[in-house]
PDB file of N, CA and C in Angstrom:
ATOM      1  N   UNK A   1      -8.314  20.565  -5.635  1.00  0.00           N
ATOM      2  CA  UNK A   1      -7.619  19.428  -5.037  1.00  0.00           C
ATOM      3  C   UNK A   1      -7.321  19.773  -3.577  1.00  0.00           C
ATOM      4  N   UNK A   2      -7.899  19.124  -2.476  1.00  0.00           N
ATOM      5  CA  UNK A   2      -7.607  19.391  -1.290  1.00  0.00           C
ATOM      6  C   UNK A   2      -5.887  19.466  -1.368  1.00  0.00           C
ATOM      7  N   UNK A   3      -5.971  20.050   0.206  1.00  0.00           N
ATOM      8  CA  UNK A   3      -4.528  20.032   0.293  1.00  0.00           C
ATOM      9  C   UNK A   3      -4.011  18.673   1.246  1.00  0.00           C
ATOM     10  N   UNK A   4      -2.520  18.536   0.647  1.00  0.00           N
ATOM     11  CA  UNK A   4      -2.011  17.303   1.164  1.00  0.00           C
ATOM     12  C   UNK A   4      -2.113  16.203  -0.014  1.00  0.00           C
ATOM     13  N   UNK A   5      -3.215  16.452  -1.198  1.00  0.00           N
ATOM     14  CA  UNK A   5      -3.676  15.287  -1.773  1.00  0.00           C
ATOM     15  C   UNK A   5      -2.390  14.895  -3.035  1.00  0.00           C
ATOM     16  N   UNK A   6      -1.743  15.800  -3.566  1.00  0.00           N
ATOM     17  CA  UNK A   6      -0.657  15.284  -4.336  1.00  0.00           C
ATOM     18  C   UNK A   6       0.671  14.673  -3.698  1.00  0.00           C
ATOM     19  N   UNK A   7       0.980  14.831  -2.669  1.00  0.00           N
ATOM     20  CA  UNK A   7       1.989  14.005  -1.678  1.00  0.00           C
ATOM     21  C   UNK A   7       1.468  12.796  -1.100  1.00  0.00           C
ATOM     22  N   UNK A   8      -0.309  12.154  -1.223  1.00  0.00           N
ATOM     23  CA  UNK A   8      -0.256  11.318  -0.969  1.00  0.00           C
ATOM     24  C   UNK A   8      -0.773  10.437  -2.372  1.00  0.00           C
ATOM     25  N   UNK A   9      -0.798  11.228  -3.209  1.00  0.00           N
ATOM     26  CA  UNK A   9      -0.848  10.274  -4.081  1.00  0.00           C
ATOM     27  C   UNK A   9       0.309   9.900  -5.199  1.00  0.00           C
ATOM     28  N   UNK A  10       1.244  10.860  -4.380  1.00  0.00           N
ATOM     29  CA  UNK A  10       2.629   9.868  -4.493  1.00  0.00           C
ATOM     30  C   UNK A  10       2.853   8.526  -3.695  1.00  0.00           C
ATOM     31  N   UNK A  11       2.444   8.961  -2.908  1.00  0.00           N
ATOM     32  CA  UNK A  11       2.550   7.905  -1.531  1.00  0.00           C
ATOM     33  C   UNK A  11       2.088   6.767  -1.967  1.00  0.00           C
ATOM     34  N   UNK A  12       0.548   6.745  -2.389  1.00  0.00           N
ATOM     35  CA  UNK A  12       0.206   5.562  -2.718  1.00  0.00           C
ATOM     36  C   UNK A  12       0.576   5.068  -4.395  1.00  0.00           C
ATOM     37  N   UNK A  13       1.191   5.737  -5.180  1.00  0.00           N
ATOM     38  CA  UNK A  13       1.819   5.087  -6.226  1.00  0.00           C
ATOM     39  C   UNK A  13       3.333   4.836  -5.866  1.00  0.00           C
ATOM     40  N   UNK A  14       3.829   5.173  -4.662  1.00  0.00           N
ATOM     41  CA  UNK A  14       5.032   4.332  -4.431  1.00  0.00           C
ATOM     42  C   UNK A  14       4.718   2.838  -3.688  1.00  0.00           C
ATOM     43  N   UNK A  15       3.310   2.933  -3.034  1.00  0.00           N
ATOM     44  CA  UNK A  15       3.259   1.642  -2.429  1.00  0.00           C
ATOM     45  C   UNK A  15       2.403   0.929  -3.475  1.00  0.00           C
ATOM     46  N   UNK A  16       1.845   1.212  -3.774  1.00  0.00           N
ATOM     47  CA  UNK A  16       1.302   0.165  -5.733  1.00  0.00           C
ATOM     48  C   UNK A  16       2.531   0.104  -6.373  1.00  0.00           C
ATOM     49  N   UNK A  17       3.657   0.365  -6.410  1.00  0.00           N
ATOM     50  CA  UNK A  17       4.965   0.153  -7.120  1.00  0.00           C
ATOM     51  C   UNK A  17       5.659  -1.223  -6.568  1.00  0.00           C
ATOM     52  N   UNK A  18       5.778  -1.098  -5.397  1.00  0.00           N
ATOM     53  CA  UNK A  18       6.430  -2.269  -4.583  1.00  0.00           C
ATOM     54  C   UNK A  18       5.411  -3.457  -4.252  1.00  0.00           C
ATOM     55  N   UNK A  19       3.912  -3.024  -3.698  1.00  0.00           N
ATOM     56  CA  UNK A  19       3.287  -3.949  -4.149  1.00  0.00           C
ATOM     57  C   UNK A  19       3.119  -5.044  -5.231  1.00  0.00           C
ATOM     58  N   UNK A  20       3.584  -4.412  -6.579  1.00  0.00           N
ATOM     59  CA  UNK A  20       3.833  -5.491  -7.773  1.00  0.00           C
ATOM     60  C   UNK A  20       4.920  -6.455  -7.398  1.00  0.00           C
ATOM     61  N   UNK A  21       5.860  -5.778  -6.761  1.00  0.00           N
ATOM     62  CA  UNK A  21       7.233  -6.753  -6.673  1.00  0.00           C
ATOM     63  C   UNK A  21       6.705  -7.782  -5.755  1.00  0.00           C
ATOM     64  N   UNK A  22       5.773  -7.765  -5.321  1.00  0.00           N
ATOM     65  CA  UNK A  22       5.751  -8.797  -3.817  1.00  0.00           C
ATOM     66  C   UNK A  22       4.360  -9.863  -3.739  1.00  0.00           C
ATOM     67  N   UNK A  23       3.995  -9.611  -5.148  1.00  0.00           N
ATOM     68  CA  UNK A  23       2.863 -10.941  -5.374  1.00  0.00           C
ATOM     69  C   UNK A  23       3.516 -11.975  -5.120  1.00  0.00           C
ATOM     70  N   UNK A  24       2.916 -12.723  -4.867  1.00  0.00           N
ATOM     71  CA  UNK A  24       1.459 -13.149  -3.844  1.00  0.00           C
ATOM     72  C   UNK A  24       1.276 -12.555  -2.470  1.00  0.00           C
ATOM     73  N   UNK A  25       2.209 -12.442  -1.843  1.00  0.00           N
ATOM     74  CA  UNK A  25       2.154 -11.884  -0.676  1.00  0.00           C
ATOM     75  C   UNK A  25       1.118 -10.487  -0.232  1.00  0.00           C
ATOM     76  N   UNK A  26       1.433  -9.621  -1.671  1.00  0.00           N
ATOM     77  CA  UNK A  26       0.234  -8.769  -1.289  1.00  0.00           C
ATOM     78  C   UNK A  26      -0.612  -8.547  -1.788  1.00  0.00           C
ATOM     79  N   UNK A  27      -1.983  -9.640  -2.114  1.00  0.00           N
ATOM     80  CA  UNK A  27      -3.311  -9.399  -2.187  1.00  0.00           C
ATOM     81  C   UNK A  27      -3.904  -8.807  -0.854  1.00  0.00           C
ATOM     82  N   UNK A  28      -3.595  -8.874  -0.027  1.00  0.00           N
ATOM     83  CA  UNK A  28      -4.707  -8.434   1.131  1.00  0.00           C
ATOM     84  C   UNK A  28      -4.453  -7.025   1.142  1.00  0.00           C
ATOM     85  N   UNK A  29      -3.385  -6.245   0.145  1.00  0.00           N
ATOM     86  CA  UNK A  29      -3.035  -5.118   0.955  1.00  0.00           C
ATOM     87  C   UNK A  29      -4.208  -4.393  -0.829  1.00  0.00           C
ATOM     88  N   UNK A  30      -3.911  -4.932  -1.614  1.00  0.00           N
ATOM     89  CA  UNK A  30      -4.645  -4.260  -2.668  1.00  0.00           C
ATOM     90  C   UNK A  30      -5.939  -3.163  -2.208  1.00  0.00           C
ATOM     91  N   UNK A  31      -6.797  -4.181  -1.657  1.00  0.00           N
ATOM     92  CA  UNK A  31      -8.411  -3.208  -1.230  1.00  0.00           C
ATOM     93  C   UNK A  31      -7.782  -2.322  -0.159  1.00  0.00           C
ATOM     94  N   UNK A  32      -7.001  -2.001   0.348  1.00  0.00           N
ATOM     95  CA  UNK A  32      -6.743  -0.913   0.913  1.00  0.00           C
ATOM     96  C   UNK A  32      -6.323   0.659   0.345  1.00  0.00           C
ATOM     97  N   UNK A  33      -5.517   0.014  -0.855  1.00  0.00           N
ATOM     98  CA  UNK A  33      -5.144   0.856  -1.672  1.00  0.00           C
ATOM     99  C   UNK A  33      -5.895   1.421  -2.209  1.00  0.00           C
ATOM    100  N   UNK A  34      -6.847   0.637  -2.860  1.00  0.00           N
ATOM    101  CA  UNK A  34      -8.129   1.082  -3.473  1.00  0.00           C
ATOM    102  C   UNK A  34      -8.821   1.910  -3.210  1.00  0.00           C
ATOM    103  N   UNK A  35      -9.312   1.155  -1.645  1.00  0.00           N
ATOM    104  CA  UNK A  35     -10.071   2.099  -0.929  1.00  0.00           C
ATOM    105  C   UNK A  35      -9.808   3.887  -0.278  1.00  0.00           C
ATOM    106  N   UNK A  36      -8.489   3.752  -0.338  1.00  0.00           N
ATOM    107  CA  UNK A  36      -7.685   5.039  -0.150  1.00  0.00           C
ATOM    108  C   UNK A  36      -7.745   5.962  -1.614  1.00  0.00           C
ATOM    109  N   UNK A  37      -7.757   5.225  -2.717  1.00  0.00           N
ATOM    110  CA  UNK A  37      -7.549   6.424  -4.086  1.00  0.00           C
ATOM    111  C   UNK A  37      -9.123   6.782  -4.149  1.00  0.00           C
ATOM    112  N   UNK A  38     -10.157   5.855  -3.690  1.00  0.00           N
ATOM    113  CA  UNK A  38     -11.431   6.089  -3.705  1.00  0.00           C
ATOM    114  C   UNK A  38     -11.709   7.839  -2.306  1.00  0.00           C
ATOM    115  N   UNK A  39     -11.394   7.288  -1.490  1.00  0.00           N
ATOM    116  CA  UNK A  39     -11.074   8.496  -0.745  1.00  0.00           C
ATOM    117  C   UNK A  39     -10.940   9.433  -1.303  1.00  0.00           C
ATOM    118  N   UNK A  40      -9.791   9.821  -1.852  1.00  0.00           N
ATOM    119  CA  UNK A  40      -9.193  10.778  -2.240  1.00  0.00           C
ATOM    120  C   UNK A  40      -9.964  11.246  -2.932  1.00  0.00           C
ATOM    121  N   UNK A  41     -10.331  10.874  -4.061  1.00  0.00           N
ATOM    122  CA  UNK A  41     -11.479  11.186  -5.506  1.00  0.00           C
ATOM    123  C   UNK A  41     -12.428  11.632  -4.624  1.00  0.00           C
ATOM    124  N   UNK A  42     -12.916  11.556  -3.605  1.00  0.00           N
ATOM    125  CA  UNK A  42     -14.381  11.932  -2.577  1.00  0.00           C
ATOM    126  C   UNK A  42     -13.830  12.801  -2.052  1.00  0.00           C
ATOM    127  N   UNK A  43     -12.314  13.505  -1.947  1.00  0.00           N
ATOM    128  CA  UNK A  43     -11.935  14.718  -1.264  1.00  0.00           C
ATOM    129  C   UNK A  43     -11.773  14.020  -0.033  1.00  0.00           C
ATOM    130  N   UNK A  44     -11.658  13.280   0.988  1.00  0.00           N
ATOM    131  CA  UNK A  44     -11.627  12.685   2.140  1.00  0.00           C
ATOM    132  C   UNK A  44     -10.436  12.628   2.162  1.00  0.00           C
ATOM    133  N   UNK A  45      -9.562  13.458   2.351  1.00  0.00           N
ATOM    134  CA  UNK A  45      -8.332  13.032   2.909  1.00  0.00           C
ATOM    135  C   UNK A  45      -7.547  12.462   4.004  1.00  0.00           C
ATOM    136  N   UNK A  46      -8.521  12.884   5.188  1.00  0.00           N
ATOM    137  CA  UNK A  46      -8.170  12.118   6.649  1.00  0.00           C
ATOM    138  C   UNK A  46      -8.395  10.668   6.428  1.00  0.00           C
ATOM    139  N   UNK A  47      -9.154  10.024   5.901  1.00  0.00           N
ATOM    140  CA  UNK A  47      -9.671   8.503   5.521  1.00  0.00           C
ATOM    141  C   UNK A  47      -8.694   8.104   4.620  1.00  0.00           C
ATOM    142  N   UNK A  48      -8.635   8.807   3.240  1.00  0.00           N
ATOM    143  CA  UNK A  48      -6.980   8.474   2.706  1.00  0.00           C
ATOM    144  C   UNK A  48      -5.916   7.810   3.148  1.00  0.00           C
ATOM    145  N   UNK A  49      -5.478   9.270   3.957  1.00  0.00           N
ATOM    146  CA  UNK A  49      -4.176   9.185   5.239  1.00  0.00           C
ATOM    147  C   UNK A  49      -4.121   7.673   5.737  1.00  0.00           C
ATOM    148  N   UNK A  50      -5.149   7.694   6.521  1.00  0.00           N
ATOM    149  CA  UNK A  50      -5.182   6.171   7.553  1.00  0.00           C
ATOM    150  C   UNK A  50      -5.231   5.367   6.706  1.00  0.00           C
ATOM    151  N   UNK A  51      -6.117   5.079   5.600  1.00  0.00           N
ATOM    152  CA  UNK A  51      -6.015   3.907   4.702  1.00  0.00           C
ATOM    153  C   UNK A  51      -4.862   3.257   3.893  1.00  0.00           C
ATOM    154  N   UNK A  52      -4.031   5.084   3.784  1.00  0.00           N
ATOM    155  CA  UNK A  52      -2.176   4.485   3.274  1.00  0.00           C
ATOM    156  C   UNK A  52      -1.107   3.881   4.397  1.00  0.00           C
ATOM    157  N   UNK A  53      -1.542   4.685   5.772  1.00  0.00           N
ATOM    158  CA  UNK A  53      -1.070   4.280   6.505  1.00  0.00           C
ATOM    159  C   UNK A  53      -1.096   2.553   6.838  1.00  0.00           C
ATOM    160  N   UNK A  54      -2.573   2.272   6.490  1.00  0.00           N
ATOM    161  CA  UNK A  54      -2.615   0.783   6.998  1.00  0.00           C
ATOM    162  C   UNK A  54      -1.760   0.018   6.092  1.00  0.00           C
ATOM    163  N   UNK A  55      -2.301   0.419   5.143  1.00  0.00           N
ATOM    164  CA  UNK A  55      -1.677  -0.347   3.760  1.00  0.00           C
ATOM    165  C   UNK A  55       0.048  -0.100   3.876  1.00  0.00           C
ATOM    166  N   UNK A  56       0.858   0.669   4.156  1.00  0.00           N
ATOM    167  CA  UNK A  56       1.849   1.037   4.268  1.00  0.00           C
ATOM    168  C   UNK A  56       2.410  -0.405   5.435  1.00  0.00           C
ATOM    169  N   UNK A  57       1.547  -0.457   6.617  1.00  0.00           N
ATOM    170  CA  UNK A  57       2.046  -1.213   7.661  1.00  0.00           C
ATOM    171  C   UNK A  57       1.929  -2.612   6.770  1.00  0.00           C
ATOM    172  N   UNK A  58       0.879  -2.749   6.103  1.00  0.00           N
ATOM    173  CA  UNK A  58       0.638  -4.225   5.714  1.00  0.00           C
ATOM    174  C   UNK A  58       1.630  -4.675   4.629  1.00  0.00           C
ATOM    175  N   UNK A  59       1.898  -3.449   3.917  1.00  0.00           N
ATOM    176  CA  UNK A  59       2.819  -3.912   2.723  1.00  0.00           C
ATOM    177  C   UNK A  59       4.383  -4.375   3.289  1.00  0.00           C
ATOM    178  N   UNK A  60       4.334  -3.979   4.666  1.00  0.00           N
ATOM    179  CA  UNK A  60       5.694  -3.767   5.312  1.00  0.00           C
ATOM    180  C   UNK A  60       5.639  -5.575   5.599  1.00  0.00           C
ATOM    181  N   UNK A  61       4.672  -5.513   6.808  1.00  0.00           N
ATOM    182  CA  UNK A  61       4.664  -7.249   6.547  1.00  0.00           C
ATOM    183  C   UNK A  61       4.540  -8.607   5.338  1.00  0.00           C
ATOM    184  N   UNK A  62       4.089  -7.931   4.329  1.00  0.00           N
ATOM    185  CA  UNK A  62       4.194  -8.888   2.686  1.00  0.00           C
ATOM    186  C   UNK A  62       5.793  -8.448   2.762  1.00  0.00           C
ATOM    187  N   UNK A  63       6.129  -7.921   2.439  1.00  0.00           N
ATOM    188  CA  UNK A  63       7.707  -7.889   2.368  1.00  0.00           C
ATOM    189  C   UNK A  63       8.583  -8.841   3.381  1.00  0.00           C
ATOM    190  N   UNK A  64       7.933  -8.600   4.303  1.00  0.00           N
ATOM    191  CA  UNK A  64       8.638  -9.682   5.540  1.00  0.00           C
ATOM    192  C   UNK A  64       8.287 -11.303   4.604  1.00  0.00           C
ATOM    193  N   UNK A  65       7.046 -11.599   4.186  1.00  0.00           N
ATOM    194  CA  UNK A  65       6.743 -12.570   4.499  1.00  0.00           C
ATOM    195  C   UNK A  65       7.490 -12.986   2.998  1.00  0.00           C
ATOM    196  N   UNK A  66       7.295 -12.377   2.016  1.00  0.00           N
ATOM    197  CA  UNK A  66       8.491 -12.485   0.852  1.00  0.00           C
ATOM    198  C   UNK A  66       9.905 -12.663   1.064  1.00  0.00           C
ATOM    199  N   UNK A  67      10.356 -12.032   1.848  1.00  0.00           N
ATOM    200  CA  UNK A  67      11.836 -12.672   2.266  1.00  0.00           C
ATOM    201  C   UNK A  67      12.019 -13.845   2.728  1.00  0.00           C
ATOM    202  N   UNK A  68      11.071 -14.087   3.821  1.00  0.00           N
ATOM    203  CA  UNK A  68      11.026 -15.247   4.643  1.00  0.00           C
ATOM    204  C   UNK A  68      10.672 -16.357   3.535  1.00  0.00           C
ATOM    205  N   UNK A  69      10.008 -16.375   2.157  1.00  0.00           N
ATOM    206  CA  UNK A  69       9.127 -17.228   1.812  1.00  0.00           C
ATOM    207  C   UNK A  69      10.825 -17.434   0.464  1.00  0.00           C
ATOM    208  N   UNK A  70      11.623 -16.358   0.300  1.00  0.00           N
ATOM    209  CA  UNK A  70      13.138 -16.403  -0.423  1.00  0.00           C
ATOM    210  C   UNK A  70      14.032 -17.122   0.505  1.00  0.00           C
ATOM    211  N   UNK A  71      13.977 -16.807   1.348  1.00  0.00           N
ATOM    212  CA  UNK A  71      15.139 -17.267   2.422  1.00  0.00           C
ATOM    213  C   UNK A  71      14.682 -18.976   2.524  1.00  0.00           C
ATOM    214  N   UNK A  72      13.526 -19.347   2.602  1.00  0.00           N
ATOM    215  CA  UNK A  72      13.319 -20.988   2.829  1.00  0.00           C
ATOM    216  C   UNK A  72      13.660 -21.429   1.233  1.00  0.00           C
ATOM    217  N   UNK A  73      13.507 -20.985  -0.078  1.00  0.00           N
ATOM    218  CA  UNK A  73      13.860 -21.445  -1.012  1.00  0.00           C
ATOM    219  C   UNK A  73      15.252 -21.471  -1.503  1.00  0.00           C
ATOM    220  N   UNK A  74      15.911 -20.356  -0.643  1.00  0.00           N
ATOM    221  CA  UNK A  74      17.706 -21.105  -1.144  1.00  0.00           C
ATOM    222  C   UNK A  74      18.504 -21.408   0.655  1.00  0.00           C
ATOM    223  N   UNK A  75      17.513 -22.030   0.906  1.00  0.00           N
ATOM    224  CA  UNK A  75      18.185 -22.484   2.478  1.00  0.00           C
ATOM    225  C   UNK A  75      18.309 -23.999   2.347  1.00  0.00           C
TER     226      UNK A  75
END
């Protein structure tokens, strides 16, 4: 197991965790995720990295857009 690879695959089962909470909002972030555990399994960890990273930024905005999409339903 390269190194680094069990801290990020915490990483990405904490962001597949919160991802569930935030359907619909985050389908676009799914194939990222994917594409990052696929990484990993290929030993590619630098490609990993960036791919959680993106997914990390994107899941950040589904969360935005989930609040925003709560906040218009009891406003």
């Amino acid at each position: 197991m390269p190194l680094g690879s069990g801290l990020l695959e915490g990483r990405l089962a904490s962001i597949k965790e919160e991802l569930e909470s935030l359907e619909p909002f985050s389908k676009s972030v799914w194939p990222l995720v994917r594409a990052a555990e696929k990484a990993l399994e290929e030993g590619d960890v630098e490609a990993a990295e960036w791919l959680a990273l993106i997914a990390e930024i994107r899941t950040s905005y589904a969360r935005y857009l989930a609040a925003k999409d709560r906040g218009r339903g009891h406003g």
